[in-house]
C-alpha atoms as a PDB file:
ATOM      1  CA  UNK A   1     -41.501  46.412  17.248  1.00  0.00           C
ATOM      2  CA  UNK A   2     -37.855  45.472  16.298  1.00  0.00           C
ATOM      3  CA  UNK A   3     -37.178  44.030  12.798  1.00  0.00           C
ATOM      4  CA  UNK A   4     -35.767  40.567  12.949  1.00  0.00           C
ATOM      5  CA  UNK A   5     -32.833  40.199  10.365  1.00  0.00           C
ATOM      6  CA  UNK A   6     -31.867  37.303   8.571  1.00  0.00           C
ATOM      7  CA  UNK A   7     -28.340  36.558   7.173  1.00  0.00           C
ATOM      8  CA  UNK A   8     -29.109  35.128   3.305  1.00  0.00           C
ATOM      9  CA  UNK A   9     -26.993  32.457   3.156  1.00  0.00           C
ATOM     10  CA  UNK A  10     -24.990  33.501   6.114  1.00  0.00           C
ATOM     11  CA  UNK A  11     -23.142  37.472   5.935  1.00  0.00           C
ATOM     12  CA  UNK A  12     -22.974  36.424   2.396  1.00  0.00           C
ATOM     13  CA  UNK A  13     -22.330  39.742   0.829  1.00  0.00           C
ATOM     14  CA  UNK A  14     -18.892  39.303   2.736  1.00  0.00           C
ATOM     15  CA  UNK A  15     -17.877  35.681   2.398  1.00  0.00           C
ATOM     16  CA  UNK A  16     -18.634  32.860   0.236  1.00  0.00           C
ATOM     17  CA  UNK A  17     -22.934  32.112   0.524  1.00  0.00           C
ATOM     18  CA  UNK A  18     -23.142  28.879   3.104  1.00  0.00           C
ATOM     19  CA  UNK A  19     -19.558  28.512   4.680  1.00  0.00           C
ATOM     20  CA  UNK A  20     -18.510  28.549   7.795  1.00  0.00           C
ATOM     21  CA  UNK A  21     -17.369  31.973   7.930  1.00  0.00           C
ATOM     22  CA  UNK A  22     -20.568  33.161   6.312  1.00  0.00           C
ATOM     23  CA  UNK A  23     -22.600  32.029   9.205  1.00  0.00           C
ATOM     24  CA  UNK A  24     -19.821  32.400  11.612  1.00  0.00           C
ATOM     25  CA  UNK A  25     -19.570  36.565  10.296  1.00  0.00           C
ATOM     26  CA  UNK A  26     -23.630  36.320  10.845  1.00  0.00           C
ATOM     27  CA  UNK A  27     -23.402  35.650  13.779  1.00  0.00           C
ATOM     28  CA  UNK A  28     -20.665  38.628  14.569  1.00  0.00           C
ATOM     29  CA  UNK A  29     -22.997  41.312  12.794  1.00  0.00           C
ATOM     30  CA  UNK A  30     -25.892  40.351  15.306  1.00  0.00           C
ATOM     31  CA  UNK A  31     -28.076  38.993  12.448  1.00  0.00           C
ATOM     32  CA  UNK A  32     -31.214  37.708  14.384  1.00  0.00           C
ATOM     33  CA  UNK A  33     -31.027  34.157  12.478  1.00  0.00           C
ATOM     34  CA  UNK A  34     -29.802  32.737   9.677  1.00  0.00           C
ATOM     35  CA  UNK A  35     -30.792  31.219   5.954  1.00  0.00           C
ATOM     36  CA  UNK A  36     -29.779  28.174   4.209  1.00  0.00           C
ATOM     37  CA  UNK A  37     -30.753  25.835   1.363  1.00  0.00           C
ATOM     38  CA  UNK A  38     -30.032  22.451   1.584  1.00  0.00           C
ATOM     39  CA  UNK A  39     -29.932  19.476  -0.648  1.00  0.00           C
ATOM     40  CA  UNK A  40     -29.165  16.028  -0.322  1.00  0.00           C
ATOM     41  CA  UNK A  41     -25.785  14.420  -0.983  1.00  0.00           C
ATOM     42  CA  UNK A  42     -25.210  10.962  -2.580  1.00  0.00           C
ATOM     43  CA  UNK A  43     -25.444   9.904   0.519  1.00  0.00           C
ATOM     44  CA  UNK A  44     -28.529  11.150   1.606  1.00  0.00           C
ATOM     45  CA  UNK A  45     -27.132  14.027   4.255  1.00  0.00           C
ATOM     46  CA  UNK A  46     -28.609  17.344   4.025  1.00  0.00           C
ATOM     47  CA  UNK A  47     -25.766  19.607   2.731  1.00  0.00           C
ATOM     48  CA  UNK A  48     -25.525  23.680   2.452  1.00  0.00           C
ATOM     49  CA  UNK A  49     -25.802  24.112  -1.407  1.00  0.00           C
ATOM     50  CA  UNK A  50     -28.286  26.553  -3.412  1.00  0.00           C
ATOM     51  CA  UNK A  51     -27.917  25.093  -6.831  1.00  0.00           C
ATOM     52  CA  UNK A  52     -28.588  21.734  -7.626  1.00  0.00           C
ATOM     53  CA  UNK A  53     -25.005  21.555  -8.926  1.00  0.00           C
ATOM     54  CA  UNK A  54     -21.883  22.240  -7.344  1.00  0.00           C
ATOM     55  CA  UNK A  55     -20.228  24.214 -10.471  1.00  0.00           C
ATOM     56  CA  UNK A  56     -21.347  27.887  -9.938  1.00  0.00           C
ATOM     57  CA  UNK A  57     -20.559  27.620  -5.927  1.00  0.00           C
ATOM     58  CA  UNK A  58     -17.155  25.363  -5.746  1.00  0.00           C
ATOM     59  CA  UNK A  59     -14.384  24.234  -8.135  1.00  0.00           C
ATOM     60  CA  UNK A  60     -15.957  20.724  -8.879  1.00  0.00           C
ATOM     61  CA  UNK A  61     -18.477  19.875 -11.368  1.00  0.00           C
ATOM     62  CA  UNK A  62     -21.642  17.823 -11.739  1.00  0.00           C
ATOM     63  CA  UNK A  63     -25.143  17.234  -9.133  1.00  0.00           C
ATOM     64  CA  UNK A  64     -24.941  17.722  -5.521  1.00  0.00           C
ATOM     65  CA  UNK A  65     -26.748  14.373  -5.755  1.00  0.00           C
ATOM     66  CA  UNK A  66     -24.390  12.492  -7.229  1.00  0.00           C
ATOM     67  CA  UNK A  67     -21.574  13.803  -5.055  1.00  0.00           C
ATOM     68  CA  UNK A  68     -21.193  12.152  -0.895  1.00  0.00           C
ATOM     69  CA  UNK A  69     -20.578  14.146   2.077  1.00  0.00           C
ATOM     70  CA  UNK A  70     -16.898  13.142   2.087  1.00  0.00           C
ATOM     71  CA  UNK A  71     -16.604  13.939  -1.866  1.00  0.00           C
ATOM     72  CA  UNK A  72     -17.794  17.352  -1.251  1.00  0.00           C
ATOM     73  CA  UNK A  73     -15.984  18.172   1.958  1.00  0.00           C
ATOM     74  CA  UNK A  74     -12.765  17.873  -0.928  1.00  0.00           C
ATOM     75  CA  UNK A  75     -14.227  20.422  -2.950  1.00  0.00           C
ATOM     76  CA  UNK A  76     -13.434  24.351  -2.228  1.00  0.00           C
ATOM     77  CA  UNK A  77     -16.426  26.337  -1.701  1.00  0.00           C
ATOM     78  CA  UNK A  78     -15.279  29.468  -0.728  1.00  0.00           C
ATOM     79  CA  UNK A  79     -12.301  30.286  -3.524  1.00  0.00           C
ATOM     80  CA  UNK A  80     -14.422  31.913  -6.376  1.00  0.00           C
ATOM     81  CA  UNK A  81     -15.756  34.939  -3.848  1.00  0.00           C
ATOM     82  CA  UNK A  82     -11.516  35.964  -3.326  1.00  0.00           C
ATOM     83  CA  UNK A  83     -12.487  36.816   0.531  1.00  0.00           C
ATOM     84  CA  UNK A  84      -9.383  36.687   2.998  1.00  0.00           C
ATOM     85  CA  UNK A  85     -10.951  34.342   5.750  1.00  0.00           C
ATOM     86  CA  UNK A  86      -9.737  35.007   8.839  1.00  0.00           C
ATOM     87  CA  UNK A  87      -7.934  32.166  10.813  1.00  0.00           C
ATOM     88  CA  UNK A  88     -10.439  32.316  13.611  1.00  0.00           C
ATOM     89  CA  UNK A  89     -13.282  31.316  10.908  1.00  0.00           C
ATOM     90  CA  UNK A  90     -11.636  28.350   9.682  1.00  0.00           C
ATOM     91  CA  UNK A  91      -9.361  26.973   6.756  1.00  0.00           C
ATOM     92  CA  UNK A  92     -10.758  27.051   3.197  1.00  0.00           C
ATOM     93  CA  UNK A  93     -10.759  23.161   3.920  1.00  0.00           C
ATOM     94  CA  UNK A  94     -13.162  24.075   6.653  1.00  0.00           C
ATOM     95  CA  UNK A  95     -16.032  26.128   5.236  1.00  0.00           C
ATOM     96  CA  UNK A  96     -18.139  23.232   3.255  1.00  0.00           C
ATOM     97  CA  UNK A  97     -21.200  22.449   5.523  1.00  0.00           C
ATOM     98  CA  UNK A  98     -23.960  20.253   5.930  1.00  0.00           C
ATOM     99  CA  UNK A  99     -26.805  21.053   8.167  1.00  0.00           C
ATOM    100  CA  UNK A 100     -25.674  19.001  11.482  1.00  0.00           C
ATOM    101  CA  UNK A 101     -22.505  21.439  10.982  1.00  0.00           C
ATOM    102  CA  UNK A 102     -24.684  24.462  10.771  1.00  0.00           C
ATOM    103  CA  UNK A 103     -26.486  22.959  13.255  1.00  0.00           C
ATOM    104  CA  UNK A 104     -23.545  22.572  15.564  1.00  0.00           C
ATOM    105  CA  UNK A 105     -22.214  26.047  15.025  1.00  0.00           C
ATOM    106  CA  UNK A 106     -25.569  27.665  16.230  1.00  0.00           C
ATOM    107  CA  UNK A 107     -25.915  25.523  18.610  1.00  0.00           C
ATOM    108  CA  UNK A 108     -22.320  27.449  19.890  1.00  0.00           C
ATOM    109  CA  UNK A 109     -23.459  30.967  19.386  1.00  0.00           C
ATOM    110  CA  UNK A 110     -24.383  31.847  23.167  1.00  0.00           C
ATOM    111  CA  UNK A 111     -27.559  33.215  22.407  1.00  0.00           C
ATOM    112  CA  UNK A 112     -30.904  32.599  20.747  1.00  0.00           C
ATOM    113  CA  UNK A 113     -31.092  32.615  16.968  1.00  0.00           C
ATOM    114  CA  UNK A 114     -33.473  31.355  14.496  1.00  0.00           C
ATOM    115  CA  UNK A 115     -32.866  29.483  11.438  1.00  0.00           C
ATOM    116  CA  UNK A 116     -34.865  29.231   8.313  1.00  0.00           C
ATOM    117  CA  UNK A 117     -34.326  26.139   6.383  1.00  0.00           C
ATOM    118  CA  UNK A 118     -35.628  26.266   2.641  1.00  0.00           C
ATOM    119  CA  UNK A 119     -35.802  23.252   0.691  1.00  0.00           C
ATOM    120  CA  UNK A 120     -35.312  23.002  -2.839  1.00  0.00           C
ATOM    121  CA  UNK A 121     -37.749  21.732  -5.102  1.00  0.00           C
ATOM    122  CA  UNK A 122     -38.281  19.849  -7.105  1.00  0.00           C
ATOM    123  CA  UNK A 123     -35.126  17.622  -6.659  1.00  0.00           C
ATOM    124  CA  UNK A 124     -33.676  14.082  -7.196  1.00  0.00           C
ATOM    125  CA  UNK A 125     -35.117  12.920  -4.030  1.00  0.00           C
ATOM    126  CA  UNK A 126     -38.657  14.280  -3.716  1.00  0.00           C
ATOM    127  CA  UNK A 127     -39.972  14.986  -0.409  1.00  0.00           C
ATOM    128  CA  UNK A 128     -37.403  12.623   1.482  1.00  0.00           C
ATOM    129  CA  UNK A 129     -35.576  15.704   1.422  1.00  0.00           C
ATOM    130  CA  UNK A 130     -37.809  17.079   3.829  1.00  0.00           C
ATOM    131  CA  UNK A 131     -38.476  13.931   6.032  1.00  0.00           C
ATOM    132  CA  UNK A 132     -34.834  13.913   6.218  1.00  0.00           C
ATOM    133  CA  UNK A 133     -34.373  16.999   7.369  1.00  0.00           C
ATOM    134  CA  UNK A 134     -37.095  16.728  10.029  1.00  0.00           C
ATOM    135  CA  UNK A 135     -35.649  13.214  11.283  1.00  0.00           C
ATOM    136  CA  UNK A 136     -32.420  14.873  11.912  1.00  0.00           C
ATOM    137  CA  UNK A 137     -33.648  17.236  13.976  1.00  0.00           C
ATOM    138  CA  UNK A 138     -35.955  15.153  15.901  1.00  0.00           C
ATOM    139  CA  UNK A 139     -32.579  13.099  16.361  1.00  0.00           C
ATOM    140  CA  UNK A 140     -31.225  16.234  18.039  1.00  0.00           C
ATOM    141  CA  UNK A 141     -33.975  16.769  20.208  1.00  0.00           C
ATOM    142  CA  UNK A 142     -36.489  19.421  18.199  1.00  0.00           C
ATOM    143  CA  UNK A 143     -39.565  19.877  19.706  1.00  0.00           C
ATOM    144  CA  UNK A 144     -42.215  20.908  16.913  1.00  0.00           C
ATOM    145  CA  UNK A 145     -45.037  21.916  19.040  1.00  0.00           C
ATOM    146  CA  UNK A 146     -42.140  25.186  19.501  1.00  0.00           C
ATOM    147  CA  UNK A 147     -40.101  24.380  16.720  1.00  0.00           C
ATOM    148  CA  UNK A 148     -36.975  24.645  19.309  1.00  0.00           C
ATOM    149  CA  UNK A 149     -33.789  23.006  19.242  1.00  0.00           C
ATOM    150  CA  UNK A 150     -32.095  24.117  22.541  1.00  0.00           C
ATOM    151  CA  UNK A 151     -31.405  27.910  21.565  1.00  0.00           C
ATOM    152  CA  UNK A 152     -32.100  27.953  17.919  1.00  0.00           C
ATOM    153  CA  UNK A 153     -35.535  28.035  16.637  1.00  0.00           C
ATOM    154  CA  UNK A 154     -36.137  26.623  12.991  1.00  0.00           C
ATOM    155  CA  UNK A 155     -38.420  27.433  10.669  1.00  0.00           C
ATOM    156  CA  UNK A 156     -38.820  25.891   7.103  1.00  0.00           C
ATOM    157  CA  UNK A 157     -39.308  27.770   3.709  1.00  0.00           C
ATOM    158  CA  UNK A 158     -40.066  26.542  -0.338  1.00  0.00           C
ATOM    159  CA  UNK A 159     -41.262  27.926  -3.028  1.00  0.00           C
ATOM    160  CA  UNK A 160     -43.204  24.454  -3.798  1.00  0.00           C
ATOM    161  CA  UNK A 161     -46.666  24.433  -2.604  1.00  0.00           C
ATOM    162  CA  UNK A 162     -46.377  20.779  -2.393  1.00  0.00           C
ATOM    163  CA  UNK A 163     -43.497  20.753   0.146  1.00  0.00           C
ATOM    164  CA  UNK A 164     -45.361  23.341   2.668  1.00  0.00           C
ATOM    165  CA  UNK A 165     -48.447  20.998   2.565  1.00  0.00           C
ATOM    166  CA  UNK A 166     -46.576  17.986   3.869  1.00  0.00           C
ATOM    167  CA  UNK A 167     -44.499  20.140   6.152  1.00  0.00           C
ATOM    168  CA  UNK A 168     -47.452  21.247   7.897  1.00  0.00           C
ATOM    169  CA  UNK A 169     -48.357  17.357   8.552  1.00  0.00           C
ATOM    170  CA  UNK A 170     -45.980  17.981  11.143  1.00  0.00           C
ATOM    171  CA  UNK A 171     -45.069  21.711  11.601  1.00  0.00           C
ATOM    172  CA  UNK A 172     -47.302  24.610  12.866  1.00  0.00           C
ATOM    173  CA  UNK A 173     -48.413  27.179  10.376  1.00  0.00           C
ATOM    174  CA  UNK A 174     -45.899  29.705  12.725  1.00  0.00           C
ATOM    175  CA  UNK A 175     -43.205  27.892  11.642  1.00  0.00           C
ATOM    176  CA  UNK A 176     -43.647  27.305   7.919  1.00  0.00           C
ATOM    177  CA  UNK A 177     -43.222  29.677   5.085  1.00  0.00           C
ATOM    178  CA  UNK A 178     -44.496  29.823   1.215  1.00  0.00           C
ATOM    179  CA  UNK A 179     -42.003  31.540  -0.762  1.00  0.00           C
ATOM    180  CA  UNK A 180     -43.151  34.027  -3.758  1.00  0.00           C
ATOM    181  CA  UNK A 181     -41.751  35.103  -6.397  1.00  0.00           C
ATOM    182  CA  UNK A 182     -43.306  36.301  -9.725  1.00  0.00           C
ATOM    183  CA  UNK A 183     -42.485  33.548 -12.848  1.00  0.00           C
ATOM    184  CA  UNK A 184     -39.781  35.334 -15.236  1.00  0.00           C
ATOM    185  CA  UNK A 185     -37.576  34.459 -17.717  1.00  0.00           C
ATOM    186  CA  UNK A 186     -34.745  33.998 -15.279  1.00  0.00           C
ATOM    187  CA  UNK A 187     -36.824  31.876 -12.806  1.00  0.00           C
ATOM    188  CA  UNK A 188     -38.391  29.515 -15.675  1.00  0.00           C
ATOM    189  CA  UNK A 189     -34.323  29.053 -16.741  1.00  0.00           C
ATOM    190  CA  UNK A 190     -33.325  28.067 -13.546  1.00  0.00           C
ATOM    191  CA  UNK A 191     -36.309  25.522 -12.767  1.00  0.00           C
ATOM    192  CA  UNK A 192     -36.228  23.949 -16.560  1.00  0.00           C
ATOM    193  CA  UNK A 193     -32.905  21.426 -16.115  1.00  0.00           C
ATOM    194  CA  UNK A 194     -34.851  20.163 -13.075  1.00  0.00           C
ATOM    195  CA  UNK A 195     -37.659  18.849 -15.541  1.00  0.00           C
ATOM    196  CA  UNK A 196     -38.312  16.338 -18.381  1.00  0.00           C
ATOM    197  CA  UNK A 197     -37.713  18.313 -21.971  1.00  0.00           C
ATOM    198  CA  UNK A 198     -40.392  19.610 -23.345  1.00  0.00           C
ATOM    199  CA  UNK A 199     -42.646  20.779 -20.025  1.00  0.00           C
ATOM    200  CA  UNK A 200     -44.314  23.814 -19.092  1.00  0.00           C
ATOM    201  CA  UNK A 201     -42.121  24.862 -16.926  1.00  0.00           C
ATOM    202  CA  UNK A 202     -43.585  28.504 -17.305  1.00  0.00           C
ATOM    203  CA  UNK A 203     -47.488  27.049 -16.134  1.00  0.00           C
ATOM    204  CA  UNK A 204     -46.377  24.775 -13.801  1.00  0.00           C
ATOM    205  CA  UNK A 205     -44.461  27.663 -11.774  1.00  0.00           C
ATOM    206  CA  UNK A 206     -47.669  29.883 -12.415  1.00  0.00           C
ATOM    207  CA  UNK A 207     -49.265  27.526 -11.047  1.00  0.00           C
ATOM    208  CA  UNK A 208     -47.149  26.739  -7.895  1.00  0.00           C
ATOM    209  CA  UNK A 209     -47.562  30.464  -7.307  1.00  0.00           C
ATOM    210  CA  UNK A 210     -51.248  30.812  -6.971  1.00  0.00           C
ATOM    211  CA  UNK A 211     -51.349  27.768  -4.720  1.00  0.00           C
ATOM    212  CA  UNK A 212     -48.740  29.438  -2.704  1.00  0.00           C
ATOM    213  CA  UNK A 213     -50.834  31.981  -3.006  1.00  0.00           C
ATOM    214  CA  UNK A 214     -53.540  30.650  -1.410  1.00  0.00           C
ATOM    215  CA  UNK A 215     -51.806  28.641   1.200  1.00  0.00           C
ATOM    216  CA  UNK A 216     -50.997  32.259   2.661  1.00  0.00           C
ATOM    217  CA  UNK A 217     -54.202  33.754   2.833  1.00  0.00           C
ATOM    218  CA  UNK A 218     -55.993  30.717   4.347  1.00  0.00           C
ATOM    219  CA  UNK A 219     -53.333  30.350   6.754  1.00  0.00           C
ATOM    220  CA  UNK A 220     -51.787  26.913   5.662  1.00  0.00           C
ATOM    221  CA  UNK A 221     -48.776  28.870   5.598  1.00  0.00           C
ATOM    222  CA  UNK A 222     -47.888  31.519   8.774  1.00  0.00           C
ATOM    223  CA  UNK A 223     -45.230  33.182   7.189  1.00  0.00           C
ATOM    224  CA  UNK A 224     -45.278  34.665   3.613  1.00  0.00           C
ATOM    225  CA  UNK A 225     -41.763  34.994   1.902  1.00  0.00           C
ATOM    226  CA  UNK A 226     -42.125  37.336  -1.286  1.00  0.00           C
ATOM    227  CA  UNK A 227     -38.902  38.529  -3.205  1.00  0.00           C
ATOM    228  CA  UNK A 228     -38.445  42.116  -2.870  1.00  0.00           C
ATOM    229  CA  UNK A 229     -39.874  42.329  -6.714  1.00  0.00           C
ATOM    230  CA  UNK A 230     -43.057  40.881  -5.657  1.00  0.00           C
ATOM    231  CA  UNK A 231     -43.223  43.369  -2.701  1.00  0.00           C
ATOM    232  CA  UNK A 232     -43.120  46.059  -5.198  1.00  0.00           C
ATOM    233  CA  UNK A 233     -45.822  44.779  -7.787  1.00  0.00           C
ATOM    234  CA  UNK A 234     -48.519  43.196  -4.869  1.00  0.00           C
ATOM    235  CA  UNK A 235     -48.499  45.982  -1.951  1.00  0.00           C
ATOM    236  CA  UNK A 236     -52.203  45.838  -1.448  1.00  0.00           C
ATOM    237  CA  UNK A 237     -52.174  41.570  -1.416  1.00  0.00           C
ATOM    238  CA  UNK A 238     -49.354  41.823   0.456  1.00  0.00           C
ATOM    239  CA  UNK A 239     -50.916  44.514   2.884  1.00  0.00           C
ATOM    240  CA  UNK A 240     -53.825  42.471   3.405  1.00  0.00           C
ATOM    241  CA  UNK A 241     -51.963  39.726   4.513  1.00  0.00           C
ATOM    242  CA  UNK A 242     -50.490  41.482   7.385  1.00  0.00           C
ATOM    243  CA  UNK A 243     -53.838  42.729   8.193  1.00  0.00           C
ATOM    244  CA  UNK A 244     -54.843  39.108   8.436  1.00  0.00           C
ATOM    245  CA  UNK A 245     -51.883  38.332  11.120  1.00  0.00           C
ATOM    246  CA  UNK A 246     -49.301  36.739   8.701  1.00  0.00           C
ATOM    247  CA  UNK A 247     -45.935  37.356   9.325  1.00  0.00           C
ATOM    248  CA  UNK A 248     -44.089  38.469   6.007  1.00  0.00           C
ATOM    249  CA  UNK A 249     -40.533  37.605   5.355  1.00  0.00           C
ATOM    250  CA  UNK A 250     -39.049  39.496   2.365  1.00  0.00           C
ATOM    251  CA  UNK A 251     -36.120  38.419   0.673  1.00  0.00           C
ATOM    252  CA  UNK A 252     -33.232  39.771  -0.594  1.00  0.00           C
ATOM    253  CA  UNK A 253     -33.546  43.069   1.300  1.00  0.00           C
ATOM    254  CA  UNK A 254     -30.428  44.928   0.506  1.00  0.00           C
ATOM    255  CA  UNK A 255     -31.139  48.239  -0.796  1.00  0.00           C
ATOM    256  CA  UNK A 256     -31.856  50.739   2.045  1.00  0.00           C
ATOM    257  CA  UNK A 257     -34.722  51.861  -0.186  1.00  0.00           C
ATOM    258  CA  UNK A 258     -36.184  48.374  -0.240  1.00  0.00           C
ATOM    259  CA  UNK A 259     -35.948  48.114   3.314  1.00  0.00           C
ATOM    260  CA  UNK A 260     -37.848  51.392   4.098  1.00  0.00           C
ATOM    261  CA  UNK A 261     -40.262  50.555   1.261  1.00  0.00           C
ATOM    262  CA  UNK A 262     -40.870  46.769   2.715  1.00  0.00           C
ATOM    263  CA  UNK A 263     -40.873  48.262   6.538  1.00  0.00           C
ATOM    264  CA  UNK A 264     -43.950  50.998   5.256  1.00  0.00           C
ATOM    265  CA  UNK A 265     -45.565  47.846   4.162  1.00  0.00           C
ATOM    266  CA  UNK A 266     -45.457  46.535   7.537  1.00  0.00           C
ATOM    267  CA  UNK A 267     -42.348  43.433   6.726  1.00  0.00           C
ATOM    268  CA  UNK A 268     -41.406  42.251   9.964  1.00  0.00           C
ATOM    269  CA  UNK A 269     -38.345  40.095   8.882  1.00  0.00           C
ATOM    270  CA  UNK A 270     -35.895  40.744   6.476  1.00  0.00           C
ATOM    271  CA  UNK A 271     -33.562  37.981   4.594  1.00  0.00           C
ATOM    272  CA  UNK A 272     -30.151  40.068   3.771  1.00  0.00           C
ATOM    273  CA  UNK A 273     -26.670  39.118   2.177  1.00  0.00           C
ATOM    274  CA  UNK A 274     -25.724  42.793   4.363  1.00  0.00           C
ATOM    275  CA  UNK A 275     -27.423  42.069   8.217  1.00  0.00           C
ATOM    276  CA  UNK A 276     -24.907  44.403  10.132  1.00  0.00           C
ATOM    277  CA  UNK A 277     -25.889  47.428   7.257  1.00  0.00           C
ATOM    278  CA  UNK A 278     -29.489  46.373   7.338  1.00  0.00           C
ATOM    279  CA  UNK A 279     -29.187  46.761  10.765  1.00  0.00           C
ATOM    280  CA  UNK A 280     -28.718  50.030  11.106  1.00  0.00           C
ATOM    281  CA  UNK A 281     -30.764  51.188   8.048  1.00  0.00           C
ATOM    282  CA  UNK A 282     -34.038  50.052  10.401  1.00  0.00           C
ATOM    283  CA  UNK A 283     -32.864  51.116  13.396  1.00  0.00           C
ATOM    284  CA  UNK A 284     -33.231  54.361  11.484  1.00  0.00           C
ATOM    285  CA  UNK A 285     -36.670  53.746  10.538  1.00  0.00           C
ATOM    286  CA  UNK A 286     -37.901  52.392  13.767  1.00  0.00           C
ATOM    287  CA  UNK A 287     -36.134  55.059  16.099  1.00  0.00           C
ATOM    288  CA  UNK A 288     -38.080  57.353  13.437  1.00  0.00           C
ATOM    289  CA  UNK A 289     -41.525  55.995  14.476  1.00  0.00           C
END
């Protein structure tokens, strides 16, 4: 069976991680779908961020939340990768996106693509920030029963055990996915500004993880999205859960010897900043077979 390939964050090995030329090189390397985080803005749109600031990503400063649509459309969020975008992908005033752009761009790609929506927890807004999301695609037209919205088919990803239970209120198990990722050093720095001073941040991400955990193997969750780390320390829970008839989406599958490790294992989608290289790396492995 062929591999489906997602672009992380668009082709963002090439150009800046959720701009327009990102996605727009995706879709040029034949990337099966596409990735993105969103957030909400000031003004409660979903917009194309990872962080929950703008400061590593863009030359401005402070939360995505306290920032509107129109604020951040000023800000440049493709200068700090120094990537020549070509004219056809837009001006550097261009590449800022919210979701309805993303939306609109797939929606242009003349063929079917998928696209995996991960929400960031926790955040300002709680879970509005999914029943956001989900209102502006029922706007559009998305069907869950399919998950389809004309040609593109979404799917929706966190690694909070909390937002995959009240996605699945309204989403088939097929079309949701539990991230997992082992709690480290770097992950407990990166969730502790999001909560009060002084809280186990450590235990409560153990914690998320085991329910995560769980969701997966009682099938709450379809899809299973473990970090290429936590492919390499859980093969036999990971194993087992493709036995069971889970789908497994690893993430970020770069290195050709992560792909052929995560392929043995029986991965059938892979999240990549490198889709067009990834590309042929399991073309190798499944021509071999």
């Amino acid at each position: 069976m062929r591999s489906i390939i997602y672009a992380h964050r668009g082709s963002s090995g090439v150009f800046a991680e959720h701009t327009r030329a990102a996605y727009l090189q995706a879709l040029a390397d034949g990337a099966d779908g596409v990735e993105c985080d969103v957030h909400l803005s000031r003004d409660r749109q979903p917009v194309l961020i990872h962080d929950a600031a703008v400061d590593r990503t863009s030359n401005g400063t402070g939360p995505v939340a306290s920032h509107s649509v129109e604020q951040l459309r000023q800000l440049d969020f493709s200068g700090w990768k120094h990537a020549a975008i070509p004219a056809a992908y837009g001006t550097p005033a261009e590449q800022f996106l919210t979701l309805a752009d993303l939306l609109n761009l797939l929606a242009g790609a003349g063929r079917r693509i998928s696209l995996a929506v991960e929400f960031k927890q926790p955040g300002p807004f709680g879970l509005d920030l999914e029943d956001t999301v989900l209102a502006l695609l029922e706007a559009r037209g998305w069907d869950p029963a399919d998950s389809r919205l004309g040609p593109v088919t979404v799917s929706f990803m966190s690694f909070s055990p909390e937002s995959v239970r009240h996605l699945r209120r309204s989403v088939p198990a097929a079309f949701v996915c539990q991230l997992l990722a082992d709690v480290d050093e770097a992950a407990t720095a990166e969730a502790a500004p999001l909560l009060p001073p002084g809280f186990d941040t450590a235990g409560m991400l153990n914690r998320a993880l085991a329910e995560g955990e769980a969701l997966v193997s009682d099938g709450a969750a379809g899809i299973a999205g473990p970090g290429v780390e936590y492919l390499r320390a859980h093969p036999e829970r990971v194993a087992g859960w493709v036995a069971a008839g889970r789908t497994i989406r690893a993430w970020t599958v770069d290195d050709p010897a992560d792909a052929e490790a995560a392929y043995r294992l029986g991965v059938q989608e892979f999240t990549t900043n490198y889709p067009s290289g990834l590309r042929s790396v399991l073309a190798a492995l499944e021509l071999a077979d």
